[in-house]
N, C-alpha and C. Protein backbone atom coordinates (compact mmCIF):
# COMPACT_ATOMS: atom_id res chain seq x y z
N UNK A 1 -130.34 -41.58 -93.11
CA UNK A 1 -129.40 -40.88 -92.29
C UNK A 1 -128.05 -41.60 -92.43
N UNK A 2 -127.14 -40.90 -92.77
CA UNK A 2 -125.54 -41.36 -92.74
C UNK A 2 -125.28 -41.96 -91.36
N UNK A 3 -123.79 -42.35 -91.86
CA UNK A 3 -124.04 -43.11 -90.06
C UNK A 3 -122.55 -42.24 -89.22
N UNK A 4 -122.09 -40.75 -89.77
CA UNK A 4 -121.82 -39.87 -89.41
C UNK A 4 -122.94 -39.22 -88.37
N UNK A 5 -123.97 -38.51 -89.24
CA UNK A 5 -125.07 -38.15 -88.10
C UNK A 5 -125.56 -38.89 -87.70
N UNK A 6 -125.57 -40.56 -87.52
CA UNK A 6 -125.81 -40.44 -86.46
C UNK A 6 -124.70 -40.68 -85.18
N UNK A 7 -123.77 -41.13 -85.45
CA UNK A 7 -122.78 -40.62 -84.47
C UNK A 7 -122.75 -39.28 -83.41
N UNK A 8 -122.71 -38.44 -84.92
CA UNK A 8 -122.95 -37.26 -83.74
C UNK A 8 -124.13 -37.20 -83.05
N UNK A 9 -125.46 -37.62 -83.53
CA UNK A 9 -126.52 -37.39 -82.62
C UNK A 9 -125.99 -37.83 -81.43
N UNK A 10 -125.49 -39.69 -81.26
CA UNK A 10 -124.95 -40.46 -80.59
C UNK A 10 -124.62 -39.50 -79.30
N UNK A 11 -123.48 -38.90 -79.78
CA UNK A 11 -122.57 -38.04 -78.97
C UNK A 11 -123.16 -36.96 -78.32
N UNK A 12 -123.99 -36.45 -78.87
CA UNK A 12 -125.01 -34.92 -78.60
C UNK A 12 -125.86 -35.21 -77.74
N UNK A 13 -126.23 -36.32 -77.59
CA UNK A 13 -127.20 -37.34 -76.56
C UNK A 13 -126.55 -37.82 -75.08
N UNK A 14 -125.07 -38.07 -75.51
CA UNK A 14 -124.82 -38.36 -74.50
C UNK A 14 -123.35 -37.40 -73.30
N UNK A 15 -123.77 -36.24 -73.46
CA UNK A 15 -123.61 -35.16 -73.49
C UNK A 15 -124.06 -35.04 -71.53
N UNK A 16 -124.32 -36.16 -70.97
CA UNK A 16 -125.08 -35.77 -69.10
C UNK A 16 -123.81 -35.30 -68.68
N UNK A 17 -123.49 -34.46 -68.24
CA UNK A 17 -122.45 -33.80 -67.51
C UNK A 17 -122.37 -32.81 -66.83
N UNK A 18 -121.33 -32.24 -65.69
CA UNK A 18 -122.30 -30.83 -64.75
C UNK A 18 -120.98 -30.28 -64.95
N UNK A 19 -120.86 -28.89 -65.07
CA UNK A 19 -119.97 -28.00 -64.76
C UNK A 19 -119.77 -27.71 -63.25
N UNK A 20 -120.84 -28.26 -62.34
CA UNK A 20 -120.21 -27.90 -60.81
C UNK A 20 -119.03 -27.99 -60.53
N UNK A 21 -118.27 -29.13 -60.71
CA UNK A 21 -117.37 -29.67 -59.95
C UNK A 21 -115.94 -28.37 -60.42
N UNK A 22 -115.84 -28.19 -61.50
CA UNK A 22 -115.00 -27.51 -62.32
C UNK A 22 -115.20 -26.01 -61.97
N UNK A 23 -116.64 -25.85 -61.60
CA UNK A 23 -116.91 -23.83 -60.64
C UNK A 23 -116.48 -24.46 -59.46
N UNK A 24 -116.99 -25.30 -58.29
CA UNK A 24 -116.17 -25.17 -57.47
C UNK A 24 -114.70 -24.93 -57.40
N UNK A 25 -114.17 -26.11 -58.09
CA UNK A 25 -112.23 -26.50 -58.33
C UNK A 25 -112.15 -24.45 -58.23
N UNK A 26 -112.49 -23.88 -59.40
CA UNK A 26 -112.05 -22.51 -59.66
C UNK A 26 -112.35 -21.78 -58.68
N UNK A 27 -113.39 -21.88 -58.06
CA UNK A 27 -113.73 -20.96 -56.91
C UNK A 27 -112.98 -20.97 -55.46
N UNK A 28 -112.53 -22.62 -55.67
CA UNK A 28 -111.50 -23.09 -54.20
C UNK A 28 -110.21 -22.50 -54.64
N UNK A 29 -109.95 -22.42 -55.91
CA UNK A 29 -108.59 -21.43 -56.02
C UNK A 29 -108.45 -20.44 -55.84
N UNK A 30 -109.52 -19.89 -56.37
CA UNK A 30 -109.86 -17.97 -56.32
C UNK A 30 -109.89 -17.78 -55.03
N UNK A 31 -110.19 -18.61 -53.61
CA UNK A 31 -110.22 -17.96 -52.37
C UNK A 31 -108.91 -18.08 -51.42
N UNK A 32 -108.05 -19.23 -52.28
CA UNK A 32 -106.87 -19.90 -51.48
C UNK A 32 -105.62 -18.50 -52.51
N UNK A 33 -105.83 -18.13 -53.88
CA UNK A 33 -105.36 -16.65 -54.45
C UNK A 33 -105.58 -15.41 -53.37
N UNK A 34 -107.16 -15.48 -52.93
CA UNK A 34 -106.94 -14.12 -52.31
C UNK A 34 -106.48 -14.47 -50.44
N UNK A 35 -106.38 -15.69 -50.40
CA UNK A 35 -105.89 -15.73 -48.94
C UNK A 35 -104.23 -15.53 -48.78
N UNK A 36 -104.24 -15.80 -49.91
CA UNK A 36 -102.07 -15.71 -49.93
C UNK A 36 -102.04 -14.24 -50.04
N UNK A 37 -102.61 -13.84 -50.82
CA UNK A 37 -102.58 -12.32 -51.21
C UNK A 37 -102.79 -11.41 -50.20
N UNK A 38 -103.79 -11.30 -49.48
CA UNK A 38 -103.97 -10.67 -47.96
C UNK A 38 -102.88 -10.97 -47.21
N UNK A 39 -103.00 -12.54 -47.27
CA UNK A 39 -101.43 -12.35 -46.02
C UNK A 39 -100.24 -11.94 -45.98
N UNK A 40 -99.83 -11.93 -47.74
CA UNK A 40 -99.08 -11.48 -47.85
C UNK A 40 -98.60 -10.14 -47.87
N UNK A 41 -99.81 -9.15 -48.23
CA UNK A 41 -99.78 -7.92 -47.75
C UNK A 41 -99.65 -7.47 -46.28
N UNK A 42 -100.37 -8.31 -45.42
CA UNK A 42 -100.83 -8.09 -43.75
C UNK A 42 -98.99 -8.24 -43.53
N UNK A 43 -98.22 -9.00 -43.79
CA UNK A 43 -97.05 -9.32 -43.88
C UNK A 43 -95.92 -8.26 -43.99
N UNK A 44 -96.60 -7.74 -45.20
CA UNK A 44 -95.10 -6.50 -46.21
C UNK A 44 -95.72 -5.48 -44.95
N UNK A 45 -97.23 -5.75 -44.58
CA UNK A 45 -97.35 -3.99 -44.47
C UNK A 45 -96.58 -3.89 -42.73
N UNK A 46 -97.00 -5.66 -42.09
CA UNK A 46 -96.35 -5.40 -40.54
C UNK A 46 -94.57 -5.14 -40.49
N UNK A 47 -94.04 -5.82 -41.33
CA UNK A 47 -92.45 -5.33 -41.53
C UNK A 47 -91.91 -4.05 -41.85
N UNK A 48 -93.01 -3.33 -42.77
CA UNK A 48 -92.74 -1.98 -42.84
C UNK A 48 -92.94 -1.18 -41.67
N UNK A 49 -94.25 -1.42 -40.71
CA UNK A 49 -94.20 -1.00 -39.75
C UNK A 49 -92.90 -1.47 -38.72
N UNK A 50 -92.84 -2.10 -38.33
CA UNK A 50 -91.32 -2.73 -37.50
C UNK A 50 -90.42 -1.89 -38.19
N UNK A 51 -90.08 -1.40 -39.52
CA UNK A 51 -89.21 -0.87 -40.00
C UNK A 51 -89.04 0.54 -39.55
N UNK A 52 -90.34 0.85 -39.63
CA UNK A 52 -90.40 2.01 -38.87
C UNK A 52 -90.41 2.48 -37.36
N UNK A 53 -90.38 1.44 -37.01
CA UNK A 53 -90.09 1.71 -35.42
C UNK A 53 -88.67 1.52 -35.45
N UNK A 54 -88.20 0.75 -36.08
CA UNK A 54 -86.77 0.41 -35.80
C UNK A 54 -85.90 1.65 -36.05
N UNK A 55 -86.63 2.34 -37.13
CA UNK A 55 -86.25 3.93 -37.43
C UNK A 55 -86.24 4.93 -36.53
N UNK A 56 -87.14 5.18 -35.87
CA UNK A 56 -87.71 5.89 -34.80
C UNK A 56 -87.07 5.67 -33.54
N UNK A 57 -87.00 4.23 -33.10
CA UNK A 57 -85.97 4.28 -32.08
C UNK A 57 -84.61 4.53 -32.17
N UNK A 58 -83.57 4.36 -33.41
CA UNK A 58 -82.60 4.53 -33.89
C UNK A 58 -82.24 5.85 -33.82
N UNK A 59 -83.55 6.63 -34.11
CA UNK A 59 -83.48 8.03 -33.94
C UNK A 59 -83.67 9.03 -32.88
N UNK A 60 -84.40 8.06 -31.98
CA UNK A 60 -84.12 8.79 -30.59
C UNK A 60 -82.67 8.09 -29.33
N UNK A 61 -82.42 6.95 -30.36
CA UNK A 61 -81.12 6.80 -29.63
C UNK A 61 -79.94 7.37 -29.80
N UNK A 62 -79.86 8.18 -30.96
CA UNK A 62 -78.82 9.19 -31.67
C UNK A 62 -79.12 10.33 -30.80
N UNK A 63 -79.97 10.76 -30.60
CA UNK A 63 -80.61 11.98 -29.22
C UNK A 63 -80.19 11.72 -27.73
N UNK A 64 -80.12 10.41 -27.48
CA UNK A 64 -79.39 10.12 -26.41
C UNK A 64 -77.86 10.21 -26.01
N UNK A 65 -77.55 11.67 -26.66
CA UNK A 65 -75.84 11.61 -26.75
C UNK A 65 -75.39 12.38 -24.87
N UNK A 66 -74.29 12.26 -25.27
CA UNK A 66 -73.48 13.47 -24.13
C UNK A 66 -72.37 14.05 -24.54
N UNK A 67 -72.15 15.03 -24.20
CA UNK A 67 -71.30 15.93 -24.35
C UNK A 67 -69.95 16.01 -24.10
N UNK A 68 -68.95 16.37 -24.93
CA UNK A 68 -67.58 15.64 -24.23
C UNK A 68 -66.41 16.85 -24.76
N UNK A 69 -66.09 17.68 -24.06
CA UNK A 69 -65.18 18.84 -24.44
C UNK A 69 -63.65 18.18 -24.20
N UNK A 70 -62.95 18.44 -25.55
CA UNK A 70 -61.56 17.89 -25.38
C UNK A 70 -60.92 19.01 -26.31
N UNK A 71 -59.46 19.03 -26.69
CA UNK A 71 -58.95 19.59 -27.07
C UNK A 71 -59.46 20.90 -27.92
N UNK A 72 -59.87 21.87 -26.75
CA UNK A 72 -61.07 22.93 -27.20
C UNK A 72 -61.73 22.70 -28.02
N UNK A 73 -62.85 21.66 -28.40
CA UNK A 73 -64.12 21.25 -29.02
C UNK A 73 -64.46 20.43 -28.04
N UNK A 74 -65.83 20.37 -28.49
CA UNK A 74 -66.85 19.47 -27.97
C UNK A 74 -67.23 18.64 -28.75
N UNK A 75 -67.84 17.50 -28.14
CA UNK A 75 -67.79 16.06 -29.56
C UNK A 75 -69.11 15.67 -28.54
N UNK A 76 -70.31 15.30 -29.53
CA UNK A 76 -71.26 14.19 -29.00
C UNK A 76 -70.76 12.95 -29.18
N UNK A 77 -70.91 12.10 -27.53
CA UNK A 77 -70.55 10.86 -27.46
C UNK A 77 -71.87 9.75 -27.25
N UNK A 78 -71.86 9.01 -27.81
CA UNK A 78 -73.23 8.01 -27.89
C UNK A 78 -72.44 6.82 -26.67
N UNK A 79 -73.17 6.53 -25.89
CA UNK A 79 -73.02 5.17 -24.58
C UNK A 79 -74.17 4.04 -25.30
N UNK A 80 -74.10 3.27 -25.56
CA UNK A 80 -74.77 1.87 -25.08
C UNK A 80 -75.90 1.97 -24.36
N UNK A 81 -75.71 2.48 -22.91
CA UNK A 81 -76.79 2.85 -22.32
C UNK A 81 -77.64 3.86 -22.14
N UNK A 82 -77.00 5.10 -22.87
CA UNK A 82 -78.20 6.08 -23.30
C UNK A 82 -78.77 5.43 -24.79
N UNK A 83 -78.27 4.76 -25.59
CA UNK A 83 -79.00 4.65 -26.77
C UNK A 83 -80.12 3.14 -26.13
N UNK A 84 -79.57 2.66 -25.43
CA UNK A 84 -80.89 1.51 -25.21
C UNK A 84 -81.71 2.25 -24.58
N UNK A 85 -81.47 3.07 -23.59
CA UNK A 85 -82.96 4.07 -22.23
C UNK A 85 -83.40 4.27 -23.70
N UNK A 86 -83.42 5.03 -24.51
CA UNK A 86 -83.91 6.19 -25.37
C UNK A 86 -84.69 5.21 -26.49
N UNK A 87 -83.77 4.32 -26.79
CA UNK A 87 -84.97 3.52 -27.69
C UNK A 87 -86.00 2.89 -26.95
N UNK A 88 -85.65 2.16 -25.40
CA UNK A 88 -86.68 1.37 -24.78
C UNK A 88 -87.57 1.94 -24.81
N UNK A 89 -87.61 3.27 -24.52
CA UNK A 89 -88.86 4.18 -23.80
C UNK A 89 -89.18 4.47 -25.74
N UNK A 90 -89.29 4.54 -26.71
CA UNK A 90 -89.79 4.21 -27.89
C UNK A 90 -90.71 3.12 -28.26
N UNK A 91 -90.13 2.45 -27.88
CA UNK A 91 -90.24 0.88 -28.46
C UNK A 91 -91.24 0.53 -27.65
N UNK A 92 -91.45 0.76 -26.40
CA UNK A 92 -92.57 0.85 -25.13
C UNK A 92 -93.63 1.56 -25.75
N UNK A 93 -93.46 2.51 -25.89
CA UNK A 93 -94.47 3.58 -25.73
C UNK A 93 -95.41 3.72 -27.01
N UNK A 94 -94.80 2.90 -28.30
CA UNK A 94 -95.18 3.09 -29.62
C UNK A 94 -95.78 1.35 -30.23
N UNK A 95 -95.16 0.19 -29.46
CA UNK A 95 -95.38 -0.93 -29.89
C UNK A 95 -95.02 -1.82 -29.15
N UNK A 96 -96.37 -2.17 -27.91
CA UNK A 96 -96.23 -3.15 -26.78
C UNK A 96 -95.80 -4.16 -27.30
N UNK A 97 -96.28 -5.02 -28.42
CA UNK A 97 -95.97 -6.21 -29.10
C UNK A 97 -94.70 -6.51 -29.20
N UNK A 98 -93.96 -5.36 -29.43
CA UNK A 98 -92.53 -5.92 -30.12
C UNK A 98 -91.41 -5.56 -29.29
N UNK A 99 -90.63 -6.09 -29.57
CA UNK A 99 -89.40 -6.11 -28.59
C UNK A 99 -87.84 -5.71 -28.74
N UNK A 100 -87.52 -4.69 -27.67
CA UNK A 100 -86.02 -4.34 -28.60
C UNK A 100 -85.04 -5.37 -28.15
N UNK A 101 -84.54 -6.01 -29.52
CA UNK A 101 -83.23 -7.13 -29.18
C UNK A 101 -82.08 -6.47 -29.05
N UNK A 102 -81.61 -5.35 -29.44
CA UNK A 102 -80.34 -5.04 -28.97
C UNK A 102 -80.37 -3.14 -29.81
N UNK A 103 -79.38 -2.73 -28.76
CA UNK A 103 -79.33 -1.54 -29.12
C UNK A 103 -77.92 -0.51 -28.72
N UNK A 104 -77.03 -0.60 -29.74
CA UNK A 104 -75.63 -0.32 -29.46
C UNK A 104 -74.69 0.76 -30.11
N UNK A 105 -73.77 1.29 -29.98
CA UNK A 105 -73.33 2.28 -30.92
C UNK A 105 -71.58 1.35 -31.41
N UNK A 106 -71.78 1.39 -32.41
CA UNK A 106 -70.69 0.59 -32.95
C UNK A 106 -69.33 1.53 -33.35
N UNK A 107 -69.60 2.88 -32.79
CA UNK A 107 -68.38 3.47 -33.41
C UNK A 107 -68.22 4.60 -32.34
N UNK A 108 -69.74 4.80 -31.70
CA UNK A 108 -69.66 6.09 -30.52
C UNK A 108 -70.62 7.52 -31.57
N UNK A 109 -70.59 7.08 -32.92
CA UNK A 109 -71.21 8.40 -33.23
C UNK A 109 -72.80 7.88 -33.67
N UNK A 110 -72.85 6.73 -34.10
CA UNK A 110 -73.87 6.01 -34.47
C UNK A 110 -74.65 5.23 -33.51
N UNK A 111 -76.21 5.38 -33.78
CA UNK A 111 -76.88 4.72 -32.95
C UNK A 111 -77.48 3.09 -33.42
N UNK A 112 -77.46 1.90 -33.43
CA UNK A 112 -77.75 0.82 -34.27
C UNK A 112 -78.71 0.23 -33.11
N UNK A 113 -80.46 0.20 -33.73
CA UNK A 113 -81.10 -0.53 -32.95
C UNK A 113 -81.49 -1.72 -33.73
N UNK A 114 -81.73 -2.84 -33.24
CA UNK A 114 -82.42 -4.05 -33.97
C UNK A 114 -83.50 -4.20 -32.84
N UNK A 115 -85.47 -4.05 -33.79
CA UNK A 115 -86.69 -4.48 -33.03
C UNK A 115 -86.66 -5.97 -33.63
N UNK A 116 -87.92 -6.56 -32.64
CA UNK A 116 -88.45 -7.86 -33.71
C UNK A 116 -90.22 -7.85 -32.90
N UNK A 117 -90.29 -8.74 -33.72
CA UNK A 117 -92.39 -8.60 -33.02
C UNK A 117 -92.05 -10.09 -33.90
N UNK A 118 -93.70 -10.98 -33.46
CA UNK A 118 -94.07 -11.86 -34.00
C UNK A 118 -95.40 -11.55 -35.28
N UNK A 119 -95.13 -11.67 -36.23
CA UNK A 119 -96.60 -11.80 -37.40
C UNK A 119 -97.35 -12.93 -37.57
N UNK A 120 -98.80 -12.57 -37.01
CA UNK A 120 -99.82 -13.91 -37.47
C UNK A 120 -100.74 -13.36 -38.33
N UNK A 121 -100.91 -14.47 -39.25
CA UNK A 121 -101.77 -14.40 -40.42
C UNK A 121 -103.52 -13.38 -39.84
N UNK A 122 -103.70 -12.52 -40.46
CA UNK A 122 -105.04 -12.24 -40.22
C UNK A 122 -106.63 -12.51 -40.67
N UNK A 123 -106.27 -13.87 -41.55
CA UNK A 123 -107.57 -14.77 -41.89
C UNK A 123 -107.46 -16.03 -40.95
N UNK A 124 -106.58 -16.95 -40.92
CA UNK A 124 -106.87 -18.33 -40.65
C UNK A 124 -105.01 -18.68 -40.22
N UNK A 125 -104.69 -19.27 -38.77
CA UNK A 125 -103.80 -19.19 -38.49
C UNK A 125 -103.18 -20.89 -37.88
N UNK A 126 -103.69 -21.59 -38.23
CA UNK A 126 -103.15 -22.82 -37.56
C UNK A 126 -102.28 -23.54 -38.62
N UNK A 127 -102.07 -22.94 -39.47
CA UNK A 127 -100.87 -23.08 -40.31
C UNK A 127 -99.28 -22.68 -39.79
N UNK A 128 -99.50 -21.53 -39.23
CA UNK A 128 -98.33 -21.17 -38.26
C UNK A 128 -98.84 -20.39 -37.03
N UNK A 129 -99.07 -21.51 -36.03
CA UNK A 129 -99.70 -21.08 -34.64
C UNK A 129 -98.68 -20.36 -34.05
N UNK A 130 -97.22 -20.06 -34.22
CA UNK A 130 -96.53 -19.69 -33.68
C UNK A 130 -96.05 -18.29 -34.46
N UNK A 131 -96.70 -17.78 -35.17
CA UNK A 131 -96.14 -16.81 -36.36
C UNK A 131 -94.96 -16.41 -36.54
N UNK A 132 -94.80 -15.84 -37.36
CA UNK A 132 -93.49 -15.84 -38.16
C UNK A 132 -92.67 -14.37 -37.51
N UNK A 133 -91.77 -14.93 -37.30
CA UNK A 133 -90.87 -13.77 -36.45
C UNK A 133 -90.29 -12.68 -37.66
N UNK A 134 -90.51 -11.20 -37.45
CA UNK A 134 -89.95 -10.07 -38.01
C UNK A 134 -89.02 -9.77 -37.20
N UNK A 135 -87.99 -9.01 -37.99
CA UNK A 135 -86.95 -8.19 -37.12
C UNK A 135 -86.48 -7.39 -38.24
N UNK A 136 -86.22 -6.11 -38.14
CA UNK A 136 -85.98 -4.80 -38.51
C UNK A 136 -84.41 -4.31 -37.70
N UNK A 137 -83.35 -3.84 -38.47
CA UNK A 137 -81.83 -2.92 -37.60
C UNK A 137 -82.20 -1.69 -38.77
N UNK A 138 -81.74 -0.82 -37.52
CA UNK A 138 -81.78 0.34 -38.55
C UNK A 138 -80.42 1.24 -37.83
N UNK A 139 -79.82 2.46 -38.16
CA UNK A 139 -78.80 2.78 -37.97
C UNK A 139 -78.73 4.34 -38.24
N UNK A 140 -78.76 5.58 -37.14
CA UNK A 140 -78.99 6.35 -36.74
C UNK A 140 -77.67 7.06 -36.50
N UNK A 141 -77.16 8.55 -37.33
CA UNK A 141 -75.74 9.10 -36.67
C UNK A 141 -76.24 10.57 -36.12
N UNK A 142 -75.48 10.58 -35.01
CA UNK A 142 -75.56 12.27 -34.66
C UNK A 142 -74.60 12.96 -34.89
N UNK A 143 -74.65 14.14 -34.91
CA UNK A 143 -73.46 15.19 -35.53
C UNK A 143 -73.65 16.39 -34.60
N UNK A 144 -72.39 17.14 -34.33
CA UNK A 144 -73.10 18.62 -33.77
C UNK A 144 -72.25 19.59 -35.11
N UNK A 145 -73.02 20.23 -35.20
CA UNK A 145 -72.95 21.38 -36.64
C UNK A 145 -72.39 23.35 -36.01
C-alpha cells in the first residue's frame, strides 16, 4: 500500500463528526427569518389599518361642514370643532385602541386628521414591552357642486 492510501484511509477513519450542531445553527435561523417576517407583516398590515382609519375619519370630518351664504352663494365652512366631534365619534366607534392626536382644518375647506395606536409584536414581545408607536395624517376636502 502507498503511503497516499494510506493517508486517505487515515483521514476516512477519522471522519467522527455530527451534523447536529450545524441543523440546529440553520434551524435557529430559519425560525428567528420567520419571526422578523411575521412581525414585520403584523406591522405593514397594523399601519395600513391606522391608515385607514385616519382616512375615514378625515372623511367624516370633511362632512362635518356648515353652511355659510355670502355674497349670493353659499360656501361650506369646516370649524376645528365640527371636524374633531365627527372624527372622534369615528375613531371611537371603529378603533378603541387608538387615539385621535389632533384634528384641524388648515385652510377652512380641508379636513386634516392625525390617529396613532401602539403596535406589539404578535409572537414574542419583551423585546419592546412598550410597542412601537404608529401614527397615520390623512387630509380630507369638501366641495359643494
Amino acid at each position: 500500500m502507498t503511503s497516499a492510501a494510506r493517508i486517505r484511509r487515515a483521514l476516512a477513519d477519522d471522519e467522527d463528526g455530527s451534523i447536529l450542531p450545524l441543523v440546529l445553527g440553520y434551524v435557529v435561523l430559519a425560525v428567528a427569518v420567520i419571526f422578523v417576517c411575521v412581525c414585520a407583516t403584523d406591522m405593514y398590515i397594523a399601519q395600513k389599518r391606522l391608515d385607514a382609519l385616519a382616512d375615514a375619519a378625515a372623511l367624516a370630518g370633511s362632512d362635518g361642514f356648515s353652511l355659510t351664504a355670502e355674497d349670493g352663494g353659499v360656501r361650506a365652512e369646516l370649524t376645528d370643532e365640527l371636524i374633531r366631534e365627527q372624527a372622534e365619534a369615528i375613531v371611537s366607534a371603529t378603533a378603541p385602541d387608538a387615539a385621535l392626536v389632533s384634528a384641524s382644518s388648515p385652510d377652512g375647506v380641508s379636513a386634516r386628521v392625525t390617529v396613532a395606536a401602539a403596535w406589539h409584536p404578535p409572537l414574542f414581545s419583551p423585546f419592546v414591552p412598550d410597542g412601537v408607536a404608529l401614527r397615520a395624517t390623512a387630509t380630507s376636502r369638501t366641495a359643494l357642486q
